[in-house]
N, C-alpha and C. Protein backbone atom coordinates (compact mmCIF):
# COMPACT_ATOMS: atom_id res chain seq x y z
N UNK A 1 0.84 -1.17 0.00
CA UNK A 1 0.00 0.00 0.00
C UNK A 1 0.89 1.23 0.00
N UNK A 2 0.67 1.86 -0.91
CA UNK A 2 1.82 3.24 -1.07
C UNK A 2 0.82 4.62 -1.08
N UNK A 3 0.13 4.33 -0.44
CA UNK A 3 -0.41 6.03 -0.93
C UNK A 3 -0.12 7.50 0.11
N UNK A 4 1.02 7.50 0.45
CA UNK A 4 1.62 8.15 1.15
C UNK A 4 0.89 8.26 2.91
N UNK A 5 0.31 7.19 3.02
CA UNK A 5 -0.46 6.90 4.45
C UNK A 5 0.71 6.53 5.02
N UNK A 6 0.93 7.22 6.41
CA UNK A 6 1.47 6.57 7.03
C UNK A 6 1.77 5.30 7.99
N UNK A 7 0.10 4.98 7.85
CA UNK A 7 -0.20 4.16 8.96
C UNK A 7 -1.07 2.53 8.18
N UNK A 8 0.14 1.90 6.90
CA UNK A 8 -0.39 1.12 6.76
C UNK A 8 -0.46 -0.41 6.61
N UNK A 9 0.83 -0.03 7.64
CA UNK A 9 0.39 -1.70 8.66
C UNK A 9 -0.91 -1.43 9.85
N UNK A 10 -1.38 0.44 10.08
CA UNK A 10 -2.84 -0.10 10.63
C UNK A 10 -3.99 -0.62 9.97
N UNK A 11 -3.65 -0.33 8.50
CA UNK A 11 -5.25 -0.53 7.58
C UNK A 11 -4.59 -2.25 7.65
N UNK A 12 -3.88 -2.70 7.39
CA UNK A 12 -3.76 -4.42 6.88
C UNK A 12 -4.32 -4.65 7.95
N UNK A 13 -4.05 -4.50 9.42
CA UNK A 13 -4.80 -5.08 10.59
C UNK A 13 -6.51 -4.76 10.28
N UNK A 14 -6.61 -3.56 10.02
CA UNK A 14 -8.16 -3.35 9.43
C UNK A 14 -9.05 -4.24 8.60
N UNK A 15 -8.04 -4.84 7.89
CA UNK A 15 -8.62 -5.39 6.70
C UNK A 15 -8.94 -6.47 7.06
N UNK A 16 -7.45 -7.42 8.06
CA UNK A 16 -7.24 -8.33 8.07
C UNK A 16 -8.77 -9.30 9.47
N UNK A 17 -9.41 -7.97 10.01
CA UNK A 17 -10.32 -8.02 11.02
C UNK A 17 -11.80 -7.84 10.36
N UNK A 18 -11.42 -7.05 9.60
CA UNK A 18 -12.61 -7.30 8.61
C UNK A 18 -12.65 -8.47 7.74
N UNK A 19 -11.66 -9.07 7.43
CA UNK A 19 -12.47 -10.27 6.93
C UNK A 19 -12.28 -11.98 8.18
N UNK A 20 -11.87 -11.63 9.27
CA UNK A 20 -12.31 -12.31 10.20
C UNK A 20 -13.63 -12.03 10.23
N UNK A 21 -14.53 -11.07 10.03
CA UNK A 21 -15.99 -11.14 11.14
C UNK A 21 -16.79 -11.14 9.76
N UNK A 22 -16.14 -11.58 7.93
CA UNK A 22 -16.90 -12.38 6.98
C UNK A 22 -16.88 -10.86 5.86
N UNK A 23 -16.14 -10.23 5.92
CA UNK A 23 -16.13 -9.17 4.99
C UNK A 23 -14.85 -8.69 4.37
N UNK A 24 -14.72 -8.15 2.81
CA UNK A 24 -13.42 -7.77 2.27
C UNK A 24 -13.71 -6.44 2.14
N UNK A 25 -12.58 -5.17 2.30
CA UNK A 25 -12.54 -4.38 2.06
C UNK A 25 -11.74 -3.74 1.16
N UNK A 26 -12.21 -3.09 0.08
CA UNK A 26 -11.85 -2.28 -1.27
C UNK A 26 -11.73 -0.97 -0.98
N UNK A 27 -10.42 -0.43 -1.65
CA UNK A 27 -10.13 1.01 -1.51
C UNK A 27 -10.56 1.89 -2.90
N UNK A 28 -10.53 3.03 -2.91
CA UNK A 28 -10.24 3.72 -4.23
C UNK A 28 -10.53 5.30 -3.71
N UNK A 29 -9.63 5.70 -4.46
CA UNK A 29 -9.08 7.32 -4.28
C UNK A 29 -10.10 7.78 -5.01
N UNK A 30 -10.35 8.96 -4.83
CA UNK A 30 -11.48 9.76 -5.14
C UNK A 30 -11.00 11.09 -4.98
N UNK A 31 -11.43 12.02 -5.53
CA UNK A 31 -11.26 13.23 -4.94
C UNK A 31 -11.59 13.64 -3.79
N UNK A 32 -10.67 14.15 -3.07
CA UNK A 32 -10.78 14.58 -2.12
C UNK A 32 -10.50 13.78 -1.04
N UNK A 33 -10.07 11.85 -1.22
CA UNK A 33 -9.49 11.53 -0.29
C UNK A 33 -10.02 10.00 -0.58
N UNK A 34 -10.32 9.43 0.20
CA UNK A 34 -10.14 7.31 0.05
C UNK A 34 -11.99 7.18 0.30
N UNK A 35 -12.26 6.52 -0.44
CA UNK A 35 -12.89 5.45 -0.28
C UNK A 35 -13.41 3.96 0.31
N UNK A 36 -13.59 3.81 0.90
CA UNK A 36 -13.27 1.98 1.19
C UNK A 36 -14.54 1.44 1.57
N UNK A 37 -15.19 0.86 0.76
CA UNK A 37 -16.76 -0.24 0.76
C UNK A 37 -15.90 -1.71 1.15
N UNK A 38 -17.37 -2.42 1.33
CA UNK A 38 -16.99 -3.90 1.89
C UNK A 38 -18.06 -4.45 1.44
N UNK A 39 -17.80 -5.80 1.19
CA UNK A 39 -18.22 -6.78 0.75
C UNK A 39 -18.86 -8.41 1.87
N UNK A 40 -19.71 -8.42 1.69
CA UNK A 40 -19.40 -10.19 2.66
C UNK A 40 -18.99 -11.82 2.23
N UNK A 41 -18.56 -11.57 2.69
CA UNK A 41 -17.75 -13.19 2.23
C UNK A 41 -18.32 -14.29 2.66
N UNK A 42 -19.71 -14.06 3.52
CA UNK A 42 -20.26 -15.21 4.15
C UNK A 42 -21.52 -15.07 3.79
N UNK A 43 -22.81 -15.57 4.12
CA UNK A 43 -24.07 -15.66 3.93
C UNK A 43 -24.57 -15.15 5.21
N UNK A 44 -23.80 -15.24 6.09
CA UNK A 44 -24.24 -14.66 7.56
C UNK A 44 -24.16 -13.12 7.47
N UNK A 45 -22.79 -12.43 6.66
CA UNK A 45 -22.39 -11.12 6.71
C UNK A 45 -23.46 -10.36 5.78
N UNK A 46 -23.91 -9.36 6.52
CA UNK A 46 -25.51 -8.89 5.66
C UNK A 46 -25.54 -7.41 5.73
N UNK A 47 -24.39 -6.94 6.13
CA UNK A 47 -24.26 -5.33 6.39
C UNK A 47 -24.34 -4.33 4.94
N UNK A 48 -25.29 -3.92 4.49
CA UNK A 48 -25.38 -2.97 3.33
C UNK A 48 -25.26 -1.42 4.38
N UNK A 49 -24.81 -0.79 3.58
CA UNK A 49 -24.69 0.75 3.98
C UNK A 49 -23.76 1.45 3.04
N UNK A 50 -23.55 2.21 2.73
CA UNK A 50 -23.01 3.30 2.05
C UNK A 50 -21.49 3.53 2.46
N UNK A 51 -20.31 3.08 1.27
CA UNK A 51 -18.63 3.18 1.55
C UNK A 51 -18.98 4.18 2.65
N UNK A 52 -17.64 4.22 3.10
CA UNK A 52 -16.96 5.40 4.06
C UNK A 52 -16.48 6.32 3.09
N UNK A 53 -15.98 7.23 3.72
CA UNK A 53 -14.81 8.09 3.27
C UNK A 53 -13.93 9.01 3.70
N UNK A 54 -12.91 9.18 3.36
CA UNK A 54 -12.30 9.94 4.75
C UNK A 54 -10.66 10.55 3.62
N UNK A 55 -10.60 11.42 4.64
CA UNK A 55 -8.96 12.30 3.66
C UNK A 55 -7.93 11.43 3.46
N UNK A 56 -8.18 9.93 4.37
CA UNK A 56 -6.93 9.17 4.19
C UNK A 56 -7.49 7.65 4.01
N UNK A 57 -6.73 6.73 3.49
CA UNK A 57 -6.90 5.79 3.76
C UNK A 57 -7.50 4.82 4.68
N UNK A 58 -6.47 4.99 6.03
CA UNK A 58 -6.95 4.49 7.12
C UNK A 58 -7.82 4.85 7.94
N UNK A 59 -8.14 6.27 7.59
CA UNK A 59 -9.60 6.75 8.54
C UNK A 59 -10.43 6.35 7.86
N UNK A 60 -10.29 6.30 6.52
CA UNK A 60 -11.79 5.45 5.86
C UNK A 60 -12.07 3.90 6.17
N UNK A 61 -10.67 3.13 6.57
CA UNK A 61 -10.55 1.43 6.61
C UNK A 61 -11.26 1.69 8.14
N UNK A 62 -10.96 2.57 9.20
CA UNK A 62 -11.16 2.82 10.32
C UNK A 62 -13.05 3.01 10.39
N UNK A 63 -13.63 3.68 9.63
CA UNK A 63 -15.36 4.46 9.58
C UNK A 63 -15.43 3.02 9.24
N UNK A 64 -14.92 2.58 8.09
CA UNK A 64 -15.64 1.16 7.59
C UNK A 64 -16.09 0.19 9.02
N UNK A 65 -14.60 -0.29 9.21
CA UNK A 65 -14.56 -1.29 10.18
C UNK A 65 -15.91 -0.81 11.46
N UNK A 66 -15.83 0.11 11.70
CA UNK A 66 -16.74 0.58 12.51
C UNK A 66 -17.82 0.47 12.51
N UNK A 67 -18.18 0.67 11.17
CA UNK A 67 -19.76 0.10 10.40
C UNK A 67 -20.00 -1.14 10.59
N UNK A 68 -18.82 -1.71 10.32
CA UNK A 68 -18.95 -3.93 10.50
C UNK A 68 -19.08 -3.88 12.02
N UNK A 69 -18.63 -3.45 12.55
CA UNK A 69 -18.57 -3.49 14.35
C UNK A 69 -19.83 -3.31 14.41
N UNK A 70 -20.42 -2.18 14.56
CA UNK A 70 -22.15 -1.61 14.69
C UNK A 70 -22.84 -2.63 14.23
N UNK A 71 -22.79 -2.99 13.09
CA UNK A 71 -23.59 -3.86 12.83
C UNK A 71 -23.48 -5.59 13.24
N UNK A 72 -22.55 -5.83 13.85
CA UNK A 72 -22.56 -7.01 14.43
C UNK A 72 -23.20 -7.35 15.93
């Protein structure tokens, strides 16, 4: 991950927790800063809601994960 984040051995832990609890998470730059929606990988994982977004990477892997949290 190179996108001048500093913190991204925190998003791999992000990711890597998000798809423990049945979900993958996708990035993409946008104007004005990151993106990151999720997916479920299980039949159990049923969380629809609207990507995050945030000025960086990891605050968006961060809103995401948060969303999977809430909703579990």
């Amino acid at each position: 991950m190179c996108d001048g984040d500093r913190y991204d051995d925190r998003v791999t832990e992000i990711v890597d927790a998000a798809l423990a609890r049945g979900y993958t998470l996708a990035f993409r730059q946008r104007a004005g800063g990151w993106e990151a929606a999720w997916r479920p990988t299980t039949a159990e994982a049923a969380l629809t809601a609207p990507p995050a977004f945030a000025p960086t990477r990891t605050a968006a892997a961060e809103q995401a994960f948060a969303a999977i949290q809430a909703a579990a």
